[in-house]
PDB file of N, CA and C in Angstrom:
ATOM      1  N   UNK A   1    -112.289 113.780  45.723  1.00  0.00           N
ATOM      2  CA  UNK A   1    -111.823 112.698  44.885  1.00  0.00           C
ATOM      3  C   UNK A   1    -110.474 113.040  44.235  1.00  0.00           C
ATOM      4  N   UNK A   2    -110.116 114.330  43.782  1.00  0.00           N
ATOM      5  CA  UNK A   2    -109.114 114.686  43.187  1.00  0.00           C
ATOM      6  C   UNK A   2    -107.953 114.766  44.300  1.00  0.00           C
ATOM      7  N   UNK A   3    -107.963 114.912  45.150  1.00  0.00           N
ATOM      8  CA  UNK A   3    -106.976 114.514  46.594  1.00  0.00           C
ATOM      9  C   UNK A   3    -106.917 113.373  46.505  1.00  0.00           C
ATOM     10  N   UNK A   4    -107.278 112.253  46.515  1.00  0.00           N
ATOM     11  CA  UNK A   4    -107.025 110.852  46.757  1.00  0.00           C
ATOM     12  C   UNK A   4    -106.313 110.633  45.445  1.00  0.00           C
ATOM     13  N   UNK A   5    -107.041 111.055  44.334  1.00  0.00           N
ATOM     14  CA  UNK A   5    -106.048 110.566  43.218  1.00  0.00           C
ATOM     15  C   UNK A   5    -104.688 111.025  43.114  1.00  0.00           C
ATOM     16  N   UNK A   6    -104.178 112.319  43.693  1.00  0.00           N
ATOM     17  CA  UNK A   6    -103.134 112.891  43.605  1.00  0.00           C
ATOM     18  C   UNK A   6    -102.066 112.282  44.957  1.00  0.00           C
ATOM     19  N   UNK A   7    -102.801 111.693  46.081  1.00  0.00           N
ATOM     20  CA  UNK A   7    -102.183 111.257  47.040  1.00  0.00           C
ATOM     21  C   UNK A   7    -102.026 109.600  46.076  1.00  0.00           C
ATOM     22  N   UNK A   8    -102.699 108.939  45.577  1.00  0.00           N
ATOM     23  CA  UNK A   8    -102.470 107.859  44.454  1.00  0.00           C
ATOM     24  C   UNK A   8    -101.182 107.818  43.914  1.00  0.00           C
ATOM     25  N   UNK A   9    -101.435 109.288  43.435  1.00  0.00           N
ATOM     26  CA  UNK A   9    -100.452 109.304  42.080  1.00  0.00           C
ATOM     27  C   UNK A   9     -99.092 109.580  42.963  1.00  0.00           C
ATOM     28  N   UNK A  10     -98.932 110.155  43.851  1.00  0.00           N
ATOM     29  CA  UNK A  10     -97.444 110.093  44.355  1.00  0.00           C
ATOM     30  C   UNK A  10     -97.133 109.189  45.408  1.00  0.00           C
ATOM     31  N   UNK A  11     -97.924 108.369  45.779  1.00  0.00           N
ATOM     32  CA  UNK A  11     -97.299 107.050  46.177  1.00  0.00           C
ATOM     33  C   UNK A  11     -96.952 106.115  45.238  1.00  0.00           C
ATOM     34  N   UNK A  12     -97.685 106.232  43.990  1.00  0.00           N
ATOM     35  CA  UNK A  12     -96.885 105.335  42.762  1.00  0.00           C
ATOM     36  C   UNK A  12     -95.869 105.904  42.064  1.00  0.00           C
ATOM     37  N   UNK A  13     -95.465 106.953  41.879  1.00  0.00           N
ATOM     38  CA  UNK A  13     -94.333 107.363  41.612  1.00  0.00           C
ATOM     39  C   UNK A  13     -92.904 106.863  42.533  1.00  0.00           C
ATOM     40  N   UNK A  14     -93.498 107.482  44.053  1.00  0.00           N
ATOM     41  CA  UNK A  14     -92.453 107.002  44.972  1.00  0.00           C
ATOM     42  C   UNK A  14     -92.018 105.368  45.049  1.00  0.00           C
ATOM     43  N   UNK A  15     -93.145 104.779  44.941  1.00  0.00           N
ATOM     44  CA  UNK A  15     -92.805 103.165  44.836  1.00  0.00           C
ATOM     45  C   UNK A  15     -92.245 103.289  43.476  1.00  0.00           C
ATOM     46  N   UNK A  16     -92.378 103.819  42.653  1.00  0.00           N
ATOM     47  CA  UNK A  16     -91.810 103.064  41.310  1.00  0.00           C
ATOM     48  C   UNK A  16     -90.356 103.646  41.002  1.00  0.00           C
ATOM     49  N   UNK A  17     -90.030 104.628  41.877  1.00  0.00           N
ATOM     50  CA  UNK A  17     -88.518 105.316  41.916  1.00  0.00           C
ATOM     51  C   UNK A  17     -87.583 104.410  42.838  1.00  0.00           C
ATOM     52  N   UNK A  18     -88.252 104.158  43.821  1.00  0.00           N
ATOM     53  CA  UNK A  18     -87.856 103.209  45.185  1.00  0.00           C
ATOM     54  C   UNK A  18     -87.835 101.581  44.667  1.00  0.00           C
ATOM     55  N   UNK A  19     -88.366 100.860  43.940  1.00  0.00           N
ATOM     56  CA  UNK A  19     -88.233  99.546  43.283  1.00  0.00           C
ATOM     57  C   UNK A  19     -87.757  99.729  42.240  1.00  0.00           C
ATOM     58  N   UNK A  20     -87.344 100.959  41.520  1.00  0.00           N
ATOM     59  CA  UNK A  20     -86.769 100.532  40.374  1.00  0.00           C
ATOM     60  C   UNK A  20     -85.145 100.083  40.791  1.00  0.00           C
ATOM     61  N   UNK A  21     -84.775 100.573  41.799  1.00  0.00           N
ATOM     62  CA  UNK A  21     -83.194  99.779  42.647  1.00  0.00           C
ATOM     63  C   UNK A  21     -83.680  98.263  42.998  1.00  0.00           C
ATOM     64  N   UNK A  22     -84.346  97.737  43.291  1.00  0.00           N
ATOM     65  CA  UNK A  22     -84.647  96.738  43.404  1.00  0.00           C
ATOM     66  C   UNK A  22     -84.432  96.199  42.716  1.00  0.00           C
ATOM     67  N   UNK A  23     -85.874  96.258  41.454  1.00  0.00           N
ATOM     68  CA  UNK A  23     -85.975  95.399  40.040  1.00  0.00           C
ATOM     69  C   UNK A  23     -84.668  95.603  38.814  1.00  0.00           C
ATOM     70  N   UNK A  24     -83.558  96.183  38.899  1.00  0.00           N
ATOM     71  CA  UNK A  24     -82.706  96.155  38.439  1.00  0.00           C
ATOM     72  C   UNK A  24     -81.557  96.339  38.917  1.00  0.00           C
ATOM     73  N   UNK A  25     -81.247  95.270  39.776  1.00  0.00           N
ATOM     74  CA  UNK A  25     -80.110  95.724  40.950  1.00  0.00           C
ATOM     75  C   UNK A  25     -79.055  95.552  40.506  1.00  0.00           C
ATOM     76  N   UNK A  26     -78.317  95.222  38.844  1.00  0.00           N
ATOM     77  CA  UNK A  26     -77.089  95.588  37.925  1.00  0.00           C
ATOM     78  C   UNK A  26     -77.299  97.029  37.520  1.00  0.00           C
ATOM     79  N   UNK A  27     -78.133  97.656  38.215  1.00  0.00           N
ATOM     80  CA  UNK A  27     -77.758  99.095  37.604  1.00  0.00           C
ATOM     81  C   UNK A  27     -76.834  99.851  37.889  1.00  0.00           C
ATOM     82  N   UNK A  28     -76.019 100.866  36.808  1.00  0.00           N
ATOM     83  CA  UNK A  28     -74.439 101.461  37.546  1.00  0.00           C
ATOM     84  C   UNK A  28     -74.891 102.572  37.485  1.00  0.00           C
ATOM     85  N   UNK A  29     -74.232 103.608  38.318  1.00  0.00           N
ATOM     86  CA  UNK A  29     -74.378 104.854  38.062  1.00  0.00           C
ATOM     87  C   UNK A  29     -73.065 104.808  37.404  1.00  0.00           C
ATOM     88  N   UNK A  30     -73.042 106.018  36.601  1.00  0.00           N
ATOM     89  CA  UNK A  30     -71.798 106.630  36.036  1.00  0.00           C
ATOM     90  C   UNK A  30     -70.767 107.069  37.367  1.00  0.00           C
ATOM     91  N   UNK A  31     -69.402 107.376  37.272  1.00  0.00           N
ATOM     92  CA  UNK A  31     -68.850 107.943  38.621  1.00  0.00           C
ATOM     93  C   UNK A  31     -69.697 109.537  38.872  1.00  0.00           C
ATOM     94  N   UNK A  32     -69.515 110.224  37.899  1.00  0.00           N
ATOM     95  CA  UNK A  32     -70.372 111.923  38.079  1.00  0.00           C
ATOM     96  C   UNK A  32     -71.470 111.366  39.117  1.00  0.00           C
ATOM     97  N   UNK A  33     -72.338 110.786  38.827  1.00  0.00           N
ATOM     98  CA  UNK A  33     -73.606 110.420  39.191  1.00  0.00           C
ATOM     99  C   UNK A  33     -73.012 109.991  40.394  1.00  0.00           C
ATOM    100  N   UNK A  34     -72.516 109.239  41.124  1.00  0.00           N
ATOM    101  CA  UNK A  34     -72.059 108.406  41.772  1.00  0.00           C
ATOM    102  C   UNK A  34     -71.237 109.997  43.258  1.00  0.00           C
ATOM    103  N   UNK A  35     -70.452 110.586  42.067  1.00  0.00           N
ATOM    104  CA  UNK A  35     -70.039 111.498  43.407  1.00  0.00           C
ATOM    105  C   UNK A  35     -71.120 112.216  43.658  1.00  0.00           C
ATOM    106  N   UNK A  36     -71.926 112.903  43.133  1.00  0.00           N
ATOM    107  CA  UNK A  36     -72.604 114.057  43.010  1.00  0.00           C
ATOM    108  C   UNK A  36     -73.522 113.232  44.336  1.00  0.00           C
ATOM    109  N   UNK A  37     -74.147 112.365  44.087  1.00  0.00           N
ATOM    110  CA  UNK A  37     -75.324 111.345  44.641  1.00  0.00           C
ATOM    111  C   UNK A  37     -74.361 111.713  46.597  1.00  0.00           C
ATOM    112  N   UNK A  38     -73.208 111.434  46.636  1.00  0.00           N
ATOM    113  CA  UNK A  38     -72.666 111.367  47.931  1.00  0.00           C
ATOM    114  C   UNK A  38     -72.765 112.287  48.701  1.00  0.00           C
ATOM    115  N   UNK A  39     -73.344 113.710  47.731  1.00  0.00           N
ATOM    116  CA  UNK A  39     -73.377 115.218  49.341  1.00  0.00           C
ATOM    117  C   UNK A  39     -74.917 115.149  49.137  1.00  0.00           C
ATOM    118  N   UNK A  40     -76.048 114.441  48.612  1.00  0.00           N
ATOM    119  CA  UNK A  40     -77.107 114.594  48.978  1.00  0.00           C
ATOM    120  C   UNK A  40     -77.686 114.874  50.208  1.00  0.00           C
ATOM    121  N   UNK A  41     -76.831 113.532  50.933  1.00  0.00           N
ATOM    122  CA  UNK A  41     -77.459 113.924  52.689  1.00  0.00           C
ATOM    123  C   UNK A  41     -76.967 115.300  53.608  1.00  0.00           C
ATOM    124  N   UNK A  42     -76.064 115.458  53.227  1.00  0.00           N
ATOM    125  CA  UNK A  42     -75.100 117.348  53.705  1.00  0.00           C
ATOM    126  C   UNK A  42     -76.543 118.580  53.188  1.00  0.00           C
ATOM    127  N   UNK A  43     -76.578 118.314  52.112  1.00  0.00           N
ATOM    128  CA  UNK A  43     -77.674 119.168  51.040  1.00  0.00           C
ATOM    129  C   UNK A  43     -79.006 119.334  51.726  1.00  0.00           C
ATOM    130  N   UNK A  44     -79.597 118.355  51.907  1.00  0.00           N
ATOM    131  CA  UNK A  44     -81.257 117.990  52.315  1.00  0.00           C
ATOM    132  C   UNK A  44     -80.878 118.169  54.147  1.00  0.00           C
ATOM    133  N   UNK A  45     -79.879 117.914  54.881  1.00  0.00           N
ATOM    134  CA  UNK A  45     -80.031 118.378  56.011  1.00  0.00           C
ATOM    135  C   UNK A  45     -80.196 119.735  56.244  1.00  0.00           C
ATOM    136  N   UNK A  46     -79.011 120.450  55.422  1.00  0.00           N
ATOM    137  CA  UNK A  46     -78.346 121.802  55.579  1.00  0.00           C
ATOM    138  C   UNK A  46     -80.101 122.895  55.028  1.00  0.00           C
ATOM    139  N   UNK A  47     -80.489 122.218  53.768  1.00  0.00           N
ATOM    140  CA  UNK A  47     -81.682 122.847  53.887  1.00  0.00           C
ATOM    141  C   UNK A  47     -82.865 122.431  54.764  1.00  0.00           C
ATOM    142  N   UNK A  48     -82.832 121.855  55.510  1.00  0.00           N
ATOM    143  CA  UNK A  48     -83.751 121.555  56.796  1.00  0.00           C
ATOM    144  C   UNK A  48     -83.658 122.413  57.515  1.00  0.00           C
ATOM    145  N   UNK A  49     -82.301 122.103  58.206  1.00  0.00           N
ATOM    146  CA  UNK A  49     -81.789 122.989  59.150  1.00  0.00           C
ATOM    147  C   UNK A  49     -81.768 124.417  59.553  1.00  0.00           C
ATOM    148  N   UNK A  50     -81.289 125.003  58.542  1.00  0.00           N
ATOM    149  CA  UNK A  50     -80.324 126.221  57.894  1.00  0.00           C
ATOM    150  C   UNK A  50     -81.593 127.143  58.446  1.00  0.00           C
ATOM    151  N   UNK A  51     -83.127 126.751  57.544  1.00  0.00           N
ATOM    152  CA  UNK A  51     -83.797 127.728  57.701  1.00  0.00           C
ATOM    153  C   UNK A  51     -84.330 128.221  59.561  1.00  0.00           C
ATOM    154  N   UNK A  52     -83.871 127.126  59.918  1.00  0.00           N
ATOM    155  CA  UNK A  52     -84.666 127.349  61.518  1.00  0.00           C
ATOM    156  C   UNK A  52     -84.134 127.542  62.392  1.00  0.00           C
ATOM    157  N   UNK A  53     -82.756 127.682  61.904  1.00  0.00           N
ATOM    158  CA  UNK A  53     -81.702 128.923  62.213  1.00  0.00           C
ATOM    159  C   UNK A  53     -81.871 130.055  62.715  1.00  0.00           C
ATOM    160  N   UNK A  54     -82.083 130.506  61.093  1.00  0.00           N
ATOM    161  CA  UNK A  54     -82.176 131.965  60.481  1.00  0.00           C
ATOM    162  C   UNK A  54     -83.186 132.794  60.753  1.00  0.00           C
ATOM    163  N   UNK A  55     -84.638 131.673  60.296  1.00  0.00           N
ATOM    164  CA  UNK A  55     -85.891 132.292  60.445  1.00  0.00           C
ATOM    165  C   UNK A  55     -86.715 131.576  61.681  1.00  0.00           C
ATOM    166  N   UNK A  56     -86.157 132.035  62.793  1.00  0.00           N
ATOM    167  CA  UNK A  56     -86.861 131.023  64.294  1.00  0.00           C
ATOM    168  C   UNK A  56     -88.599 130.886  64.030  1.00  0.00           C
ATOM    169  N   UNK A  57     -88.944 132.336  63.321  1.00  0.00           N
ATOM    170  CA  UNK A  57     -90.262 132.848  63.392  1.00  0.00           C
ATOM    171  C   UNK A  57     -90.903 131.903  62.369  1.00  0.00           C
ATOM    172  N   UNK A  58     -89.745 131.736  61.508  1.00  0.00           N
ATOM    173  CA  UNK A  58     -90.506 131.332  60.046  1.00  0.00           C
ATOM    174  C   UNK A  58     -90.996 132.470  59.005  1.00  0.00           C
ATOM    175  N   UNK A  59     -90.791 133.548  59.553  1.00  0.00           N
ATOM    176  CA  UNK A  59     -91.319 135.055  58.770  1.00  0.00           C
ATOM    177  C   UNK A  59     -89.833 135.766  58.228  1.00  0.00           C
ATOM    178  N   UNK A  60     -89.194 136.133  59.607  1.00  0.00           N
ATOM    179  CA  UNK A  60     -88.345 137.686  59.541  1.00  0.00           C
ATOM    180  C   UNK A  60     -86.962 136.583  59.902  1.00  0.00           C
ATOM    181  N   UNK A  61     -85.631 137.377  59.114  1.00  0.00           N
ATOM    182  CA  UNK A  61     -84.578 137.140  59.565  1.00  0.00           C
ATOM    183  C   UNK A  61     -84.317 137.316  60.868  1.00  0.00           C
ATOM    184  N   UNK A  62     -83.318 136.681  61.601  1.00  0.00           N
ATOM    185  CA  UNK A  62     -83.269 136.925  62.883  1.00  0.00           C
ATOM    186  C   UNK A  62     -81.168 137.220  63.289  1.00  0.00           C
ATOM    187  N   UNK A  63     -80.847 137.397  62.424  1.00  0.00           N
ATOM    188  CA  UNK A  63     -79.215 137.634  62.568  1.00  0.00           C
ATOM    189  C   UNK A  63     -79.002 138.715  63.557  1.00  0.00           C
ATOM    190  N   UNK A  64     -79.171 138.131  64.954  1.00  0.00           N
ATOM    191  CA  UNK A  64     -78.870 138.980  65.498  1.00  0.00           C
ATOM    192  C   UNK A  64     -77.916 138.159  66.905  1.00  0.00           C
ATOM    193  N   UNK A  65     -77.494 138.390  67.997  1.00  0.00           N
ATOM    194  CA  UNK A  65     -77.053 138.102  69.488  1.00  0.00           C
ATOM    195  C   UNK A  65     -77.769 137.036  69.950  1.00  0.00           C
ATOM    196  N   UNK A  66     -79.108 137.865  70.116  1.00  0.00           N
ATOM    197  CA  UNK A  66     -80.300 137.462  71.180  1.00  0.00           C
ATOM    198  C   UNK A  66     -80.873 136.344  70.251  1.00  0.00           C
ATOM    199  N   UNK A  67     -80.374 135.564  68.954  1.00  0.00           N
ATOM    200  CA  UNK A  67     -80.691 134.285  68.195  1.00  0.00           C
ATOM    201  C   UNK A  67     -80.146 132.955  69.366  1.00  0.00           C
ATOM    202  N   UNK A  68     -81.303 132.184  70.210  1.00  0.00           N
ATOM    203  CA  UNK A  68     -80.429 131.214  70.262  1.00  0.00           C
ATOM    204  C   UNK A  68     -80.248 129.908  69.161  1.00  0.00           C
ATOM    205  N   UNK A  69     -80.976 130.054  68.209  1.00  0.00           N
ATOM    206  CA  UNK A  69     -81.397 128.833  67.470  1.00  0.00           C
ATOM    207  C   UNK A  69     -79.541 129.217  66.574  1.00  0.00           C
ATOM    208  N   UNK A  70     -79.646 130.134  66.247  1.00  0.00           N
ATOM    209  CA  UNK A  70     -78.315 130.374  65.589  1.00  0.00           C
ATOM    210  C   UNK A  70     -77.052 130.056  65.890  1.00  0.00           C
ATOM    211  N   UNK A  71     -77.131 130.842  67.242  1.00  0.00           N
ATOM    212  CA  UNK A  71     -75.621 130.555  68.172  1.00  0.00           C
ATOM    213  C   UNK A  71     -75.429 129.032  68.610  1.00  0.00           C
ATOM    214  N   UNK A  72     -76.833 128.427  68.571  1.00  0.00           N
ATOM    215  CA  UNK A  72     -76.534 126.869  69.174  1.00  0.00           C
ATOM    216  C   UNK A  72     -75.937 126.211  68.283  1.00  0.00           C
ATOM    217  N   UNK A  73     -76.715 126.725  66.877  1.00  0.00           N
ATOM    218  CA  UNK A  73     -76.600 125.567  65.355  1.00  0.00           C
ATOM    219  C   UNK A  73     -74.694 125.817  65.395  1.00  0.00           C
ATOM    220  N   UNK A  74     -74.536 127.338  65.268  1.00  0.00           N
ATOM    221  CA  UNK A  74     -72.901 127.211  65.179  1.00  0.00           C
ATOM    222  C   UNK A  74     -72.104 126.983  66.139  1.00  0.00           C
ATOM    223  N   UNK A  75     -72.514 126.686  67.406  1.00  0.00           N
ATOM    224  CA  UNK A  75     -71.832 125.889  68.516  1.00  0.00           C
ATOM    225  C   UNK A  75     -71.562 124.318  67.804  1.00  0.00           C
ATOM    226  N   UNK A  76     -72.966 123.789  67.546  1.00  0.00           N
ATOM    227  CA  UNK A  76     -73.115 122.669  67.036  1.00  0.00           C
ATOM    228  C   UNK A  76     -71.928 122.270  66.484  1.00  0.00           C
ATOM    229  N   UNK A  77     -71.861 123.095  64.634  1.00  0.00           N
ATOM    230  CA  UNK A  77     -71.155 122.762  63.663  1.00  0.00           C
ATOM    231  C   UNK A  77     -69.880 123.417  64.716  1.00  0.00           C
ATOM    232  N   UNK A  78     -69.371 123.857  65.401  1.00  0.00           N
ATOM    233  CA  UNK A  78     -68.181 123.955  65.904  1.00  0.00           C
ATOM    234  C   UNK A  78     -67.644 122.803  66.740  1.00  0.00           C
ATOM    235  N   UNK A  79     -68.325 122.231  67.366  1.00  0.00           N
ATOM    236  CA  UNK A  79     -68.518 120.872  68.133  1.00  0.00           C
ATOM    237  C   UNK A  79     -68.241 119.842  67.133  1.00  0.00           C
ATOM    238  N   UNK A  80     -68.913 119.705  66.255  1.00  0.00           N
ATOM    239  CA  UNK A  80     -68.816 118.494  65.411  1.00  0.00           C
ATOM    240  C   UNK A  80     -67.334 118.354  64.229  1.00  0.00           C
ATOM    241  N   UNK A  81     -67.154 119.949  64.301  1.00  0.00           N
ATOM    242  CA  UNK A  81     -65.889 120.094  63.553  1.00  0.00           C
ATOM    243  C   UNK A  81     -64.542 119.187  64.058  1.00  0.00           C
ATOM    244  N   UNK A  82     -64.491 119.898  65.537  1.00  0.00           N
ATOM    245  CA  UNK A  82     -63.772 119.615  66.592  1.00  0.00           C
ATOM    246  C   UNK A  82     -63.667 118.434  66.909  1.00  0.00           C
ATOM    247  N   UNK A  83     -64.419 117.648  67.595  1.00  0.00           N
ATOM    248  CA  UNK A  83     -64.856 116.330  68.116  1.00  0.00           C
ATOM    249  C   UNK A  83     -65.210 115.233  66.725  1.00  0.00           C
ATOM    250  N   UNK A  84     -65.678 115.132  65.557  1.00  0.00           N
ATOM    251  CA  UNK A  84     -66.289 114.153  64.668  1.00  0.00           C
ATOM    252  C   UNK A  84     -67.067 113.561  65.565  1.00  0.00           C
ATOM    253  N   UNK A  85     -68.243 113.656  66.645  1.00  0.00           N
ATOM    254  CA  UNK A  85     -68.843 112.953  67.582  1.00  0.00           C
ATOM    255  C   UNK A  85     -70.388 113.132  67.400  1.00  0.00           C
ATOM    256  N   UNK A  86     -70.862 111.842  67.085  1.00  0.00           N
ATOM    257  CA  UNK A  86     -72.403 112.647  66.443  1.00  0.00           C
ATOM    258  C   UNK A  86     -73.453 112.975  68.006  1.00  0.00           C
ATOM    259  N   UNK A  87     -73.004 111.787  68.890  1.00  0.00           N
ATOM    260  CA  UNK A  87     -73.731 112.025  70.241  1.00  0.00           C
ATOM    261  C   UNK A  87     -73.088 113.806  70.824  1.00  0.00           C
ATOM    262  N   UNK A  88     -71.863 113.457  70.957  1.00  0.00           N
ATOM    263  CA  UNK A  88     -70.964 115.069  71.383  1.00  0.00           C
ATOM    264  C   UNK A  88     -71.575 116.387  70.906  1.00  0.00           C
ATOM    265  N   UNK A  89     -71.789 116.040  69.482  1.00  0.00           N
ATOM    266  CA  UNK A  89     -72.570 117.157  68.752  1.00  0.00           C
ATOM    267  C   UNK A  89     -73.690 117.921  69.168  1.00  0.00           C
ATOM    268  N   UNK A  90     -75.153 116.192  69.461  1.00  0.00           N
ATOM    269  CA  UNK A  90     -76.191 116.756  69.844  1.00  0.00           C
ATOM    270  C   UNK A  90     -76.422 117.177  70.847  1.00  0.00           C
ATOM    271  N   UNK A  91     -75.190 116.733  72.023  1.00  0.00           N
ATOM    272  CA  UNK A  91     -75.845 116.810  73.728  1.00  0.00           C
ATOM    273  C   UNK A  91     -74.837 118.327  73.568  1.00  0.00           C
ATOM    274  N   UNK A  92     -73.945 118.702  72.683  1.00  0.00           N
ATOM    275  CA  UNK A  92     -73.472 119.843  73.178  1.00  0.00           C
ATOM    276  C   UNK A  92     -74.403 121.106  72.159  1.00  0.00           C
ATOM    277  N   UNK A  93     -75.076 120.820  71.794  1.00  0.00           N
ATOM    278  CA  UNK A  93     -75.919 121.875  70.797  1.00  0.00           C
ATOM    279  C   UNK A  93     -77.156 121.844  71.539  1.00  0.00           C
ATOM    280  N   UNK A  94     -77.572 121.255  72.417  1.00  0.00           N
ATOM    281  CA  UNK A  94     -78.920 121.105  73.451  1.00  0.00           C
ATOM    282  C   UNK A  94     -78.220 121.813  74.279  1.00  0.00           C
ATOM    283  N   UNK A  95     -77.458 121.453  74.917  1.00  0.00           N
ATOM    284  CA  UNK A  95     -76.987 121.996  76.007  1.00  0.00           C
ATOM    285  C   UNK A  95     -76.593 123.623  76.037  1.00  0.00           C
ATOM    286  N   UNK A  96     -76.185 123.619  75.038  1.00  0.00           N
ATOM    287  CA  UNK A  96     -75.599 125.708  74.567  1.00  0.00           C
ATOM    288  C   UNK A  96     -77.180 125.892  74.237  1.00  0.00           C
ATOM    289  N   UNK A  97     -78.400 125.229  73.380  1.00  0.00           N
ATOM    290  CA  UNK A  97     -79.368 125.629  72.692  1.00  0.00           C
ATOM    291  C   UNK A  97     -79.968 126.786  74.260  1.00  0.00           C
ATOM    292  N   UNK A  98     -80.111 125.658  75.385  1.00  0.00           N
ATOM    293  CA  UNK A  98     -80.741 126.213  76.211  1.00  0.00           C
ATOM    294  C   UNK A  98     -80.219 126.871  77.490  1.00  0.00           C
ATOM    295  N   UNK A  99     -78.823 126.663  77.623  1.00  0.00           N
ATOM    296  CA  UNK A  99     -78.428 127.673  77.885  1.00  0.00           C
ATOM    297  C   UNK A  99     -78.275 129.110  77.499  1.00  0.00           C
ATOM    298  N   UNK A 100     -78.098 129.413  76.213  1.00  0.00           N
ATOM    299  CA  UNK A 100     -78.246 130.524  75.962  1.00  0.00           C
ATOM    300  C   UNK A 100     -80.128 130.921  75.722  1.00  0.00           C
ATOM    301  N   UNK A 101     -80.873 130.217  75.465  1.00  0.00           N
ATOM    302  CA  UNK A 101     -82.255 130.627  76.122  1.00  0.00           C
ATOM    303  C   UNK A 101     -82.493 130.795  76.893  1.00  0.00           C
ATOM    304  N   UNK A 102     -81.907 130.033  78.413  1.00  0.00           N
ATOM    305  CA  UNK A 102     -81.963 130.264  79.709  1.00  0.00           C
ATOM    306  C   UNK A 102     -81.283 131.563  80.059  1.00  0.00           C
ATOM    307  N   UNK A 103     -80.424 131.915  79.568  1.00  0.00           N
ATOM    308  CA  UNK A 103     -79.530 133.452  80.078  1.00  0.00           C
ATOM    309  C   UNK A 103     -80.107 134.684  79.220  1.00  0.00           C
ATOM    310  N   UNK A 104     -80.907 134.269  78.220  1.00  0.00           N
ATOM    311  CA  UNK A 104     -81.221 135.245  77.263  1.00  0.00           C
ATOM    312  C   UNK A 104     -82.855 135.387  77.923  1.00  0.00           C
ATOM    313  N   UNK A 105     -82.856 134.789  79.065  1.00  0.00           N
ATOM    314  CA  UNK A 105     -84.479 134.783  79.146  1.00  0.00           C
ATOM    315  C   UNK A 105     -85.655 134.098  78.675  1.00  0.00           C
ATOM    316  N   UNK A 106     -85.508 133.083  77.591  1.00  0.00           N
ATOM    317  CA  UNK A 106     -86.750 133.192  76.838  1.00  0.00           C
ATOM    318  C   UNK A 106     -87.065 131.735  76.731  1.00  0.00           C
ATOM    319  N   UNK A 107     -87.010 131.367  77.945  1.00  0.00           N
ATOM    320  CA  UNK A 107     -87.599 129.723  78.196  1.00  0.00           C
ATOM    321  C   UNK A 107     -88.748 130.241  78.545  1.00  0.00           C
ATOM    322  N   UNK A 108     -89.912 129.325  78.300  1.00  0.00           N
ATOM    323  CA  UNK A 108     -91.311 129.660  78.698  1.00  0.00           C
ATOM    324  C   UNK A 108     -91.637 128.874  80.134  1.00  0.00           C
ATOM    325  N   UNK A 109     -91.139 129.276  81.367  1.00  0.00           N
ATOM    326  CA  UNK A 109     -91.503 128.574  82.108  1.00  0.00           C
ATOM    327  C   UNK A 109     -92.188 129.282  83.217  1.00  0.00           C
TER     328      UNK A 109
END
């Protein structure tokens, strides 16, 4: 019972954070508020990302050569630097991802 109420309680929070733009749609942010609010999506990717990088395992650092999750991600951000191409980005960060798994050995096939 205490699971359902807590799964309760944060779907009404989330609705009531998510309609409060709604039910007061003259609301301003201040500019601070307003820039700060603009690298959210950079922020919440980069910590998505970043870790599955670093930690393939999810345990142990992995900064090493034989990383392909690493070498792809900074192919990636080198690609996207280069190009501004969001398709360019992903088909060239797949493409290095598994190539360098494929030459490093460690496709499971």
């Amino acid at each position: 019972m205490q699971i359902w109420m807590l799964i309760l309680g944060m779907a009404l929070v989330t609705f009531a954070i998510r309609y409060s733009l709604f039910a007061f749609p003259d609301l301003r942010f201040p500019p601070l508020v307003r820039q700060g609010l603009h690298y959210v999506p950079t922020a919440v990717l980069t910590a998505i990302v970043v870790p599955g990088m670093l930690l393939p395992d999810g345990q142990h650092w992995a900064l090493r050569l034989d990383n392909a999750y690493m070498l792809a991600g900074l192919a990636a951000i080198a690609i996207a630097a280069i190009t501004r191409h969001l398709l360019a980005t992903i088909g060239g960060g797949l493409l290095v991802f598994f190539l360098l798994r494929w030459s490093l050995g460690q496709l499971p096939l």
